[in-house]
Every structure is written in C-alpha cells, then in structure tokens.
C-alpha atoms as a PDB file:
ATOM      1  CA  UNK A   1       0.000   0.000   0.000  1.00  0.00           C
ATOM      2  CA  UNK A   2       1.447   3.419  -1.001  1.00  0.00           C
ATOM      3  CA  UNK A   3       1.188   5.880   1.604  1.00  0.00           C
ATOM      4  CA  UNK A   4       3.088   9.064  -0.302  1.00  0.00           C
ATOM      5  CA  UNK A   5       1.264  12.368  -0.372  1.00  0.00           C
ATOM      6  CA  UNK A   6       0.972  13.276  -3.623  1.00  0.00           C
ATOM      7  CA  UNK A   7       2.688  16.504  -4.506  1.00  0.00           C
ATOM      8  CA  UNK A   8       0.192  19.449  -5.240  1.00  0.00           C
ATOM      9  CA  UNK A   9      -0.976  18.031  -1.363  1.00  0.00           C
ATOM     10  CA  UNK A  10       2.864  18.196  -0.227  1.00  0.00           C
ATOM     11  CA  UNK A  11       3.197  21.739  -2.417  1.00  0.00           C
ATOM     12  CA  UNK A  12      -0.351  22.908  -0.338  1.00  0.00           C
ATOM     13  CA  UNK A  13       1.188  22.461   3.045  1.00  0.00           C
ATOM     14  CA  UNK A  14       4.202  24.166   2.346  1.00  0.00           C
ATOM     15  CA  UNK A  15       2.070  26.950   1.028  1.00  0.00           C
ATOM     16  CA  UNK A  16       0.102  26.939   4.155  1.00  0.00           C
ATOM     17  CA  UNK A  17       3.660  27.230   6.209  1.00  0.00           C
ATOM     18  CA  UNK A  18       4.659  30.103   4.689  1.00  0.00           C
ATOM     19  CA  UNK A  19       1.034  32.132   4.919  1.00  0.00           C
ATOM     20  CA  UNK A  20       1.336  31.162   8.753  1.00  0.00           C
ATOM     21  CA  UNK A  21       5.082  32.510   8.872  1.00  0.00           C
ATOM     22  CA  UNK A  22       4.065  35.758   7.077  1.00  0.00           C
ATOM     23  CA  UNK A  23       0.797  36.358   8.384  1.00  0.00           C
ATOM     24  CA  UNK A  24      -0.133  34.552  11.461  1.00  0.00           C
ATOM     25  CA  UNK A  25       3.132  33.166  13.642  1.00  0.00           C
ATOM     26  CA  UNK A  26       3.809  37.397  14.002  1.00  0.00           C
ATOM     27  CA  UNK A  27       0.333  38.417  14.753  1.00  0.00           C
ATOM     28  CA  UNK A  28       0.763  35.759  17.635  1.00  0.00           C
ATOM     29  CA  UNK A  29       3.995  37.131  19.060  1.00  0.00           C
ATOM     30  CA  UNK A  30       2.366  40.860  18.098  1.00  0.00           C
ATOM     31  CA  UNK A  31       1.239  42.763  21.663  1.00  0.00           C
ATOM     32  CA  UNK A  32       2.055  40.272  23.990  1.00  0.00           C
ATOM     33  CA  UNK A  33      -0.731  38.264  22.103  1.00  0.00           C
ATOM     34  CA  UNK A  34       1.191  34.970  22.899  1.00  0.00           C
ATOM     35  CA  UNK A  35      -0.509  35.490  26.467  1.00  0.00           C
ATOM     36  CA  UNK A  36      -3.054  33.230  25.126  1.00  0.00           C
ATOM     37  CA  UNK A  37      -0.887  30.599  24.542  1.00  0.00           C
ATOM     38  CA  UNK A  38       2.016  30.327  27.062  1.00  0.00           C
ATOM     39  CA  UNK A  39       1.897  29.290  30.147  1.00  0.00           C
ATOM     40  CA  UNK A  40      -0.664  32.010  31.187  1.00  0.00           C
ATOM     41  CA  UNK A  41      -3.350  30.998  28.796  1.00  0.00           C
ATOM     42  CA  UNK A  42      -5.705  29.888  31.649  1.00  0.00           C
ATOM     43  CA  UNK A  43      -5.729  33.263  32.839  1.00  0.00           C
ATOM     44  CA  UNK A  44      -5.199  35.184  29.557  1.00  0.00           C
ATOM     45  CA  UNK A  45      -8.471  33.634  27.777  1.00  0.00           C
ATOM     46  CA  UNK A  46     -11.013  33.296  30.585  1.00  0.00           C
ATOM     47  CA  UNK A  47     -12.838  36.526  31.464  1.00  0.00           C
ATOM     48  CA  UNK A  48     -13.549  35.036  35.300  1.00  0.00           C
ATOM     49  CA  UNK A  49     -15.336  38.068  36.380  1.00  0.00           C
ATOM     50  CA  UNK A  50     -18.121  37.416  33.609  1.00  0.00           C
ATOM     51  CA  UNK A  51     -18.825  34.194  34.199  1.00  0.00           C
ATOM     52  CA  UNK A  52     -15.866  32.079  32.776  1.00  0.00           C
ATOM     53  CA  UNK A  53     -16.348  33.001  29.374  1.00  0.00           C
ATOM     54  CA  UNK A  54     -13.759  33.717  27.090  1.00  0.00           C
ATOM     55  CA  UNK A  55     -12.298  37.366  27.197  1.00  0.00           C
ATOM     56  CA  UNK A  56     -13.150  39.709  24.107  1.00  0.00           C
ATOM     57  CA  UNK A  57      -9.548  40.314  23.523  1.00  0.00           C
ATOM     58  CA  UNK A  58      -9.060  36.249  22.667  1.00  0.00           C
ATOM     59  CA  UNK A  59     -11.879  36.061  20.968  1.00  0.00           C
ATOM     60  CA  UNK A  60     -11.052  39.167  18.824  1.00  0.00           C
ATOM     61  CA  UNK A  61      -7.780  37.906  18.044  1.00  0.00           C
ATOM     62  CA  UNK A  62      -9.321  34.779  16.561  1.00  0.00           C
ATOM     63  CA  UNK A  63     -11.478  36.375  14.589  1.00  0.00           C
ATOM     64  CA  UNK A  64      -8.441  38.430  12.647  1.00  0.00           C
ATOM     65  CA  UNK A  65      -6.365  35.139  12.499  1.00  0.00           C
ATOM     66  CA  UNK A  66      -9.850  33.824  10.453  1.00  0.00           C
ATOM     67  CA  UNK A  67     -10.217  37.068   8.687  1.00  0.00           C
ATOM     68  CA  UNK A  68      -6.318  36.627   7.440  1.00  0.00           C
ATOM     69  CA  UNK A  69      -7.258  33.375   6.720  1.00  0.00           C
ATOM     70  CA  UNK A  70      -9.930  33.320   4.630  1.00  0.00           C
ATOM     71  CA  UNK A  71      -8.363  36.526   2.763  1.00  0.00           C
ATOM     72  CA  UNK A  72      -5.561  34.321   1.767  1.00  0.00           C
ATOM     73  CA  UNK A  73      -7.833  31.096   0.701  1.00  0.00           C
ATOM     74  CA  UNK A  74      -7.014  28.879   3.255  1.00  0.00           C
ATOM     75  CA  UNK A  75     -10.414  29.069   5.636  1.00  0.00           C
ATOM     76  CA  UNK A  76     -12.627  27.727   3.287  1.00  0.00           C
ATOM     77  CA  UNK A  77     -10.764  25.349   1.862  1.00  0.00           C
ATOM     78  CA  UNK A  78     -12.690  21.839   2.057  1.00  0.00           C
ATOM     79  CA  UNK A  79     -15.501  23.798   0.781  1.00  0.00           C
ATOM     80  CA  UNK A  80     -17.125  23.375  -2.673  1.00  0.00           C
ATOM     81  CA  UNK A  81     -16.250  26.437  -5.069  1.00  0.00           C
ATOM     82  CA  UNK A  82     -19.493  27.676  -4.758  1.00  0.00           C
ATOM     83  CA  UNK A  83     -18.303  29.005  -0.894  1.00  0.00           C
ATOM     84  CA  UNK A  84     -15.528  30.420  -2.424  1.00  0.00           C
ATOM     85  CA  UNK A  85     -13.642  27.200  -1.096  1.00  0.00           C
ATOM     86  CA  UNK A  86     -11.492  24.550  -3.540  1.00  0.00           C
ATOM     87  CA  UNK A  87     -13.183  21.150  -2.989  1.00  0.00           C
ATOM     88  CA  UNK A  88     -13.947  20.168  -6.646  1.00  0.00           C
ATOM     89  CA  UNK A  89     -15.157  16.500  -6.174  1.00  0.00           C
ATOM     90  CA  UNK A  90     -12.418  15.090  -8.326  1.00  0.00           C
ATOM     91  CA  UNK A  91      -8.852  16.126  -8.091  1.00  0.00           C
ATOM     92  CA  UNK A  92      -9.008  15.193  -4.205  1.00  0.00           C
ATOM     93  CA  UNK A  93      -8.308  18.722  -3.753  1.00  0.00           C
ATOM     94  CA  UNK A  94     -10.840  20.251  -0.689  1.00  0.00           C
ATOM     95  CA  UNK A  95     -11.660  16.364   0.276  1.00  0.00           C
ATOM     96  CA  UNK A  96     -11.775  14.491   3.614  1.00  0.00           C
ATOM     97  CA  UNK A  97      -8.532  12.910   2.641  1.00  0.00           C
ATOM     98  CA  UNK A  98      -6.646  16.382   2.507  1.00  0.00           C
ATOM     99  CA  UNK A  99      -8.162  17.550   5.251  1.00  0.00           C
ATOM    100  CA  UNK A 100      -6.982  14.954   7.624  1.00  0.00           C
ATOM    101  CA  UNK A 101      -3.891  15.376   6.331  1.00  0.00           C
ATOM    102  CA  UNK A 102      -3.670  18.280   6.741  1.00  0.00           C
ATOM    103  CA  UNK A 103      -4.915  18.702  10.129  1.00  0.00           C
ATOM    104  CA  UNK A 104      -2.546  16.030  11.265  1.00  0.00           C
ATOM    105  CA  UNK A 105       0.208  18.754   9.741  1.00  0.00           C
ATOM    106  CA  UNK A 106      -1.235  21.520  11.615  1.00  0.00           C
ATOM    107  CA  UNK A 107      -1.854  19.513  14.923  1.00  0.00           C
ATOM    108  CA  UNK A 108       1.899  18.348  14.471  1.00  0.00           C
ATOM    109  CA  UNK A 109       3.207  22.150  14.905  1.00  0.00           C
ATOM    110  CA  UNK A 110       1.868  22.124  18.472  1.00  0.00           C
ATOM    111  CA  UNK A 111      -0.385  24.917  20.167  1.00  0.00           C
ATOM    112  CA  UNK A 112      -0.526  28.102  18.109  1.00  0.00           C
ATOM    113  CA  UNK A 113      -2.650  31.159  17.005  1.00  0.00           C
ATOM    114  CA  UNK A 114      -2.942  28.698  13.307  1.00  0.00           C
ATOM    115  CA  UNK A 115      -4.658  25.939  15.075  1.00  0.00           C
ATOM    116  CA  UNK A 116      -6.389  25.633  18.167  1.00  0.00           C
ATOM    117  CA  UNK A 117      -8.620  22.600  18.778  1.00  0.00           C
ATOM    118  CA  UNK A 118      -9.925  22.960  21.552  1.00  0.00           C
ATOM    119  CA  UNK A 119     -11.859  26.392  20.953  1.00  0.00           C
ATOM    120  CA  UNK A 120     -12.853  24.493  17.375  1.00  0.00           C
ATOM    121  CA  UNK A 121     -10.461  27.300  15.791  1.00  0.00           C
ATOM    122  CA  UNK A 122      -8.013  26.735  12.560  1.00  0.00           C
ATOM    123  CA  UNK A 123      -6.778  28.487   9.501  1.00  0.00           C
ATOM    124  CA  UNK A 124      -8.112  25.946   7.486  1.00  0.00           C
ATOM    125  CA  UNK A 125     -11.876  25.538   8.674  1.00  0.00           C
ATOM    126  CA  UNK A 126     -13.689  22.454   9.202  1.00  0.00           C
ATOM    127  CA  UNK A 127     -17.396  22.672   8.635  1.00  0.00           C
ATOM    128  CA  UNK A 128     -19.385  19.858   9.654  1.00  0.00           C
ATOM    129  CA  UNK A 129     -22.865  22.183  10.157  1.00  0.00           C
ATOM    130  CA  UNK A 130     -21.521  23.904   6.345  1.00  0.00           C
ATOM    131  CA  UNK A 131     -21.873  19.705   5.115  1.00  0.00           C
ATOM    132  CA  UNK A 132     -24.989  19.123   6.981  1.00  0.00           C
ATOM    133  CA  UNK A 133     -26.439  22.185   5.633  1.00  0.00           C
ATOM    134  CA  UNK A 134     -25.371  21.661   1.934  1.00  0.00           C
ATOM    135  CA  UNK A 135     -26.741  18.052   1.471  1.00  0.00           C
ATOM    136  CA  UNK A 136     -29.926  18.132   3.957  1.00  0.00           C
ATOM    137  CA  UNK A 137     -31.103  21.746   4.622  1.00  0.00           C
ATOM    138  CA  UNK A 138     -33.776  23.444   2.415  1.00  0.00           C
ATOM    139  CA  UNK A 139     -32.426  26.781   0.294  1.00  0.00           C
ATOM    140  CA  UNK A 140     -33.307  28.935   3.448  1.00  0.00           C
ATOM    141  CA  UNK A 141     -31.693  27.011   5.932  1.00  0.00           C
ATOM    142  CA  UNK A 142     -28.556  26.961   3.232  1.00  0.00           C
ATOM    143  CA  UNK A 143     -28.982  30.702   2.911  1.00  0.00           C
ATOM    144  CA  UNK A 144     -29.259  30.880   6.850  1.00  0.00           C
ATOM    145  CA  UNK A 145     -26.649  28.863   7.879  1.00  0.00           C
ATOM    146  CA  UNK A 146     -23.911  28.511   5.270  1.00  0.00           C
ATOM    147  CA  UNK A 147     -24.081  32.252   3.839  1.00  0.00           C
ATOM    148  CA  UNK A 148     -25.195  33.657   7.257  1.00  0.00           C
ATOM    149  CA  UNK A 149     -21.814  31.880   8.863  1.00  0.00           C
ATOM    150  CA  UNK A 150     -19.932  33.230   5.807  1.00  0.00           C
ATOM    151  CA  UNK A 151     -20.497  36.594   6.569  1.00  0.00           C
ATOM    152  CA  UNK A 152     -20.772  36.726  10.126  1.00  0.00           C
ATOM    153  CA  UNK A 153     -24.637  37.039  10.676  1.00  0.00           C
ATOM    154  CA  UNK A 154     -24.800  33.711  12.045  1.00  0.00           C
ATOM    155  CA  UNK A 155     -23.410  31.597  15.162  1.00  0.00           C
ATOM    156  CA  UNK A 156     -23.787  27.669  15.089  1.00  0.00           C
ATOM    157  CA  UNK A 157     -23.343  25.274  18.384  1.00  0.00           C
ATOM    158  CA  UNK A 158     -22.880  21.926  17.791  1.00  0.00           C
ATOM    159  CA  UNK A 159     -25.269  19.943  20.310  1.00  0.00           C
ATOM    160  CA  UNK A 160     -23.577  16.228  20.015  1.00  0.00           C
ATOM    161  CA  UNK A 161     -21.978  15.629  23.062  1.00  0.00           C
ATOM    162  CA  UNK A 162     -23.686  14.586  26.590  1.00  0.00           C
ATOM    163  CA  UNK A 163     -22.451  14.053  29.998  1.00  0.00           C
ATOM    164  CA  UNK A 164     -23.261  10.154  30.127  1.00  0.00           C
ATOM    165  CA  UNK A 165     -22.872   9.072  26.921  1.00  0.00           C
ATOM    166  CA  UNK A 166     -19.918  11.306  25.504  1.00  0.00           C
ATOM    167  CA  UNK A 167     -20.075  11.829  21.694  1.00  0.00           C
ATOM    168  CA  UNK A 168     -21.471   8.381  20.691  1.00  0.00           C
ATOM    169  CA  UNK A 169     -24.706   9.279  18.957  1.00  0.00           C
ATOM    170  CA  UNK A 170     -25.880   5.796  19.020  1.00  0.00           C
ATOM    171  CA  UNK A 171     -26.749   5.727  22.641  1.00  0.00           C
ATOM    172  CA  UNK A 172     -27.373   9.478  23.482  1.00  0.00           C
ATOM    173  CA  UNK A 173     -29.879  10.378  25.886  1.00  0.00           C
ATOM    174  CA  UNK A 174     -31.622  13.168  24.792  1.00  0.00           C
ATOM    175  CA  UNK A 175     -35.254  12.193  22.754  1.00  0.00           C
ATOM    176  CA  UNK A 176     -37.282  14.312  20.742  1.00  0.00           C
ATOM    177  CA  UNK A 177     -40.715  13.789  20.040  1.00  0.00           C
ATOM    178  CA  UNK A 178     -43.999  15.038  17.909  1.00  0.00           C
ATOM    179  CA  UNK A 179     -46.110  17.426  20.315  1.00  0.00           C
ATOM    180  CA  UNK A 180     -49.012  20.122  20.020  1.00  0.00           C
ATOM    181  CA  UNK A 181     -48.716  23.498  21.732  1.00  0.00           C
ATOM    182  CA  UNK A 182     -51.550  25.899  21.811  1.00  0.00           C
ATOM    183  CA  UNK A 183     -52.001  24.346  18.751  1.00  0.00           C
ATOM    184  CA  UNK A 184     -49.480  24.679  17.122  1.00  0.00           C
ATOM    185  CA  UNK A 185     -47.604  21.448  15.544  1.00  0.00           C
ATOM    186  CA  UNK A 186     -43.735  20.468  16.903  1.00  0.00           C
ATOM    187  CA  UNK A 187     -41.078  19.011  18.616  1.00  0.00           C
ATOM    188  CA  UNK A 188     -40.373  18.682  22.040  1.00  0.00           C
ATOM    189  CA  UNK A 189     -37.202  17.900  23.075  1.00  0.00           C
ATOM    190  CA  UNK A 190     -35.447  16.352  26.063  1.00  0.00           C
ATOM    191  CA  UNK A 191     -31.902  15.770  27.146  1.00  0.00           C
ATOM    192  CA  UNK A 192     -28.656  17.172  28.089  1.00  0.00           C
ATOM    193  CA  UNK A 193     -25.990  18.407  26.225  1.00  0.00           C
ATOM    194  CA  UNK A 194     -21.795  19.996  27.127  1.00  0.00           C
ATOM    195  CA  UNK A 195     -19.144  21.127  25.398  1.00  0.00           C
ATOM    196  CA  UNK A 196     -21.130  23.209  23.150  1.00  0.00           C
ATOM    197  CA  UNK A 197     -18.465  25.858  22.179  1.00  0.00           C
ATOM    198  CA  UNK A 198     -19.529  29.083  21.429  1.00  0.00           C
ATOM    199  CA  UNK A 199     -23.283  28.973  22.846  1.00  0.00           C
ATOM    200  CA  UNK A 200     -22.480  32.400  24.170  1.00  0.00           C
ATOM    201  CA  UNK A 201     -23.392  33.970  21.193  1.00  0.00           C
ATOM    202  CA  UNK A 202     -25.106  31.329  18.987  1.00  0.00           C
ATOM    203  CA  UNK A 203     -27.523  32.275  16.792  1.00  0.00           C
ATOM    204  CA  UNK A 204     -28.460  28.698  15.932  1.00  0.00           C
ATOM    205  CA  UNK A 205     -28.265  25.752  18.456  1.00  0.00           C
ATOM    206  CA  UNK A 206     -27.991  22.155  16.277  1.00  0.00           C
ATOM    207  CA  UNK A 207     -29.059  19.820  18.965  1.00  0.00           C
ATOM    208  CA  UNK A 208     -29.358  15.999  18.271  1.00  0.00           C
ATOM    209  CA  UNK A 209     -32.028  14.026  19.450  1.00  0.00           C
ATOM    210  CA  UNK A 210     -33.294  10.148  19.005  1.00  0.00           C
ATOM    211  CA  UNK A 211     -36.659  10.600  17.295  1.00  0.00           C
ATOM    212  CA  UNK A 212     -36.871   6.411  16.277  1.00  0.00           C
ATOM    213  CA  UNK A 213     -35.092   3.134  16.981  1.00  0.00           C
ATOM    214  CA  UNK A 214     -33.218   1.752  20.194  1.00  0.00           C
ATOM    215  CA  UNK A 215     -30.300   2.648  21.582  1.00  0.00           C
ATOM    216  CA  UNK A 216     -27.368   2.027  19.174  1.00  0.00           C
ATOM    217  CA  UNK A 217     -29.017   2.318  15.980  1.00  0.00           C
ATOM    218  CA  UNK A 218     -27.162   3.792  13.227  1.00  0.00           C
ATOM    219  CA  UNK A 219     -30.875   4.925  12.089  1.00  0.00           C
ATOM    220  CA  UNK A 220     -33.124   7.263  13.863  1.00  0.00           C
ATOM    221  CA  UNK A 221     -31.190  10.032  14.755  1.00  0.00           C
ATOM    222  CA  UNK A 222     -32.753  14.127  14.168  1.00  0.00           C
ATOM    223  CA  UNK A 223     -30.343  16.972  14.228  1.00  0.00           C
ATOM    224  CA  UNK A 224     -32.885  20.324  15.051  1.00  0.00           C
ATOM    225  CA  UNK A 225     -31.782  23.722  14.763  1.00  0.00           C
ATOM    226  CA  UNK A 226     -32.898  25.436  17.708  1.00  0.00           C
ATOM    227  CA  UNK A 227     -33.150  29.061  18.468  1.00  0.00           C
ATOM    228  CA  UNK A 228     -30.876  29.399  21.934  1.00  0.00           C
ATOM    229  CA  UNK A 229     -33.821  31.711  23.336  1.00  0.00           C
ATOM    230  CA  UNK A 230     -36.253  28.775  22.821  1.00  0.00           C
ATOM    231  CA  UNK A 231     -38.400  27.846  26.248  1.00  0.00           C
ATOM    232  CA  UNK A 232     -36.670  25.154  28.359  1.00  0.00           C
ATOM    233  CA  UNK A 233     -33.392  25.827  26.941  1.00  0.00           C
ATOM    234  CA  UNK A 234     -31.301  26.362  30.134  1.00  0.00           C
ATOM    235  CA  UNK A 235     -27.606  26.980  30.096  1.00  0.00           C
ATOM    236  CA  UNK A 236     -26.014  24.992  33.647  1.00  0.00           C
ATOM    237  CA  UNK A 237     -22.507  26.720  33.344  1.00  0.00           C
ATOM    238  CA  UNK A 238     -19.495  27.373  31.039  1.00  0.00           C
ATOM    239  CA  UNK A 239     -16.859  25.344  31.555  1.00  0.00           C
ATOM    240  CA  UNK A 240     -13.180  26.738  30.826  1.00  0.00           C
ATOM    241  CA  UNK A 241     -10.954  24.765  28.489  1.00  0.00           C
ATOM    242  CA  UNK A 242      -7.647  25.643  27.193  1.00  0.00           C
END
C-alpha cells in the first residue's frame, strides 16, 4: 500500500507554512498576544469576572487570524467552489482525505494562534454544520446557515456531546418527540448536552435528538436547529478549556 502524499498536497502544506510565517506566527507574538498561549493561557483567555467566558480580547484575536485566513484562501478550503472554497469532487483537492492530512500537519506544529482545537479554531476551517447544511437543509436554511456563517450574521453550536454518553450518537440520551402546543404542531425535546463551544453567542443551536429506533441504531437520529432563546433551553454553566 502506497502511503506518499501526492505533490500538489505536499506543495499545499508548504504553502500553508509560509502564509502562517508571514501572516499569522507574528500576529501571535504581536502585543504580547502569545498570552493566550504560554503558560498564562488559563488566565489570559477566561474573562472570570463574567462568568468564565472567554475574554473579548481572545476572541477578537481569533477572529483576525480567520479574517487573514480566509483573505488568503485557506479558511474555506474543504468547501465546494461555490463558498468560495477549492473542494472540486475530483482532483481530491478540498476532500476528507486532505483535510486529515492536513490537520494532522497543523496539529503536528503544536499549540498556536494557526490551530487551536480545543476552541474548534483553525486556519483551514472544518465545517461539519456547512456539510450538513449543503446536502440536507432546504435553500433557506442553506442561505441561513452557510451564507449567514460566511459573513458573520450567524453563530452555530454543535449539540452532540452529553455528559453520560460522551459523543457516541448511538446511545445518546436526549429524545425528541412530535407534540401540540396551543395548537401549534412540533417538537419537544429532552436531554442534556456539554461542550457546546460558542453557545455564548449562537444564533443557531444544532441539537441531536433520538426521534426512532433503540439505543445504538445507526438509524433514527434528528439533528434540530434550535433558536438558543427557545423555552426550556437552560444553560447549567461554562466550563473553561484551554
């Protein structure tokens, strides 16, 4: 089995080195920014007299690491053309295959204002809610979700994830089910969800819920896009990770 990259993938990560050295490597080291990195991250990132959430300078600083980014072509990369990303379906260019590789790359350069997994940030993007969206949303929701993202009208949270059952979907907790309400037709939904980064300013919570089957089907599973204002929707605490 032949496990060589091929080259235009070997010739895209060294173009992806050298954007980071220009662009993103200085804007790290720019204004003590590297705060948020070092050893005083903890303290540097967490705004601990609001709450525990993440300061406005950290989040700020992503935001024109993304900005750089995307100017550049790299954000948007694994998606389709019509995004303005590269995926073309063919070449392997923009597919899953690339992508892990080239998140194991990024991973491999260790903790950095390029890549930082645990706040679900990167110069190159990953969009599960953007592939979701494409091959299972209506126009609007596409419109919504994909465009609104795009251009920074809308915030997604990604509702997987539960305290008992981790991220197995299979065998998660939380069930949905058809209900009436003042006569209106709808879901109700049930469960418990963590680790949904960014809920403090999502516009759009995806949450998932078992709506058929048994525990461990494959089948059966709903993802609903729920407005974080809805009734019932409680927020326990925000939990710092860095």
């Amino acid at each position: 089995m032949n496990f060589s990259l091929p080259e235009d993938l070997i010739q895209y990560l060294n173009d992806l080195d050298a954007f980071i050295a220009a662009e993103i490597t200085p804007l790290q080291y720019e204004n003590d920014n590297n705060r948020f990195f070092d050893h005083r991250r903890e303290h540097a990132r967490t705004d601990w007299d609001n709450g525990g959430l993440p300061r406005s300078e950290w989040e700020a600083l992503l935001r024109e690491a993304v900005r750089r980014a995307d100017k550049a072509g790299f954000y948007r990369f694994h998606l389709p053309k019509a995004y303005g990303g590269q995926a073309d379906g063919s070449s392997g260019r923009g597919s899953n295959l690339w992508m892990a590789v080239i998140r194991e790359h990024l991973a491999s350069k260790g903790l950095g204002l390029f890549n930082d997994l645990q706040t679900e940030h990167s110069v190159v993007g990953n969009f599960p809610d953007f592939v979701m969206a494409e091959h299972f949303g209506t126009e609007a929701q596409k419109k919504e979700l994909i465009w609104g993202r795009l251009e920074g009208r809308t915030r997604i949270t990604f509702g997987l994830t539960e305290p008992e059952h981790g991220s197995d979907a299979t065998h998660m907790a939380t069930r949905a089910w058809r209900e009436n309400k003042d006569g209106l037709a709808g879901w109700r939904i049930r469960g418990k969800k963590k680790w949904q980064t960014g809920m403090h300013h999502a516009t759009h919570c995806l949450i998932f819920a078992r709506t058929d089957g048994k525990d461990g089907d494959a089948n059966g599973i709903t993802c609903f896009m729920v407005d974080p204002k809805s009734e019932g929707l409680k927020v326990e605490s925000y939990e710092w990770y860095a």
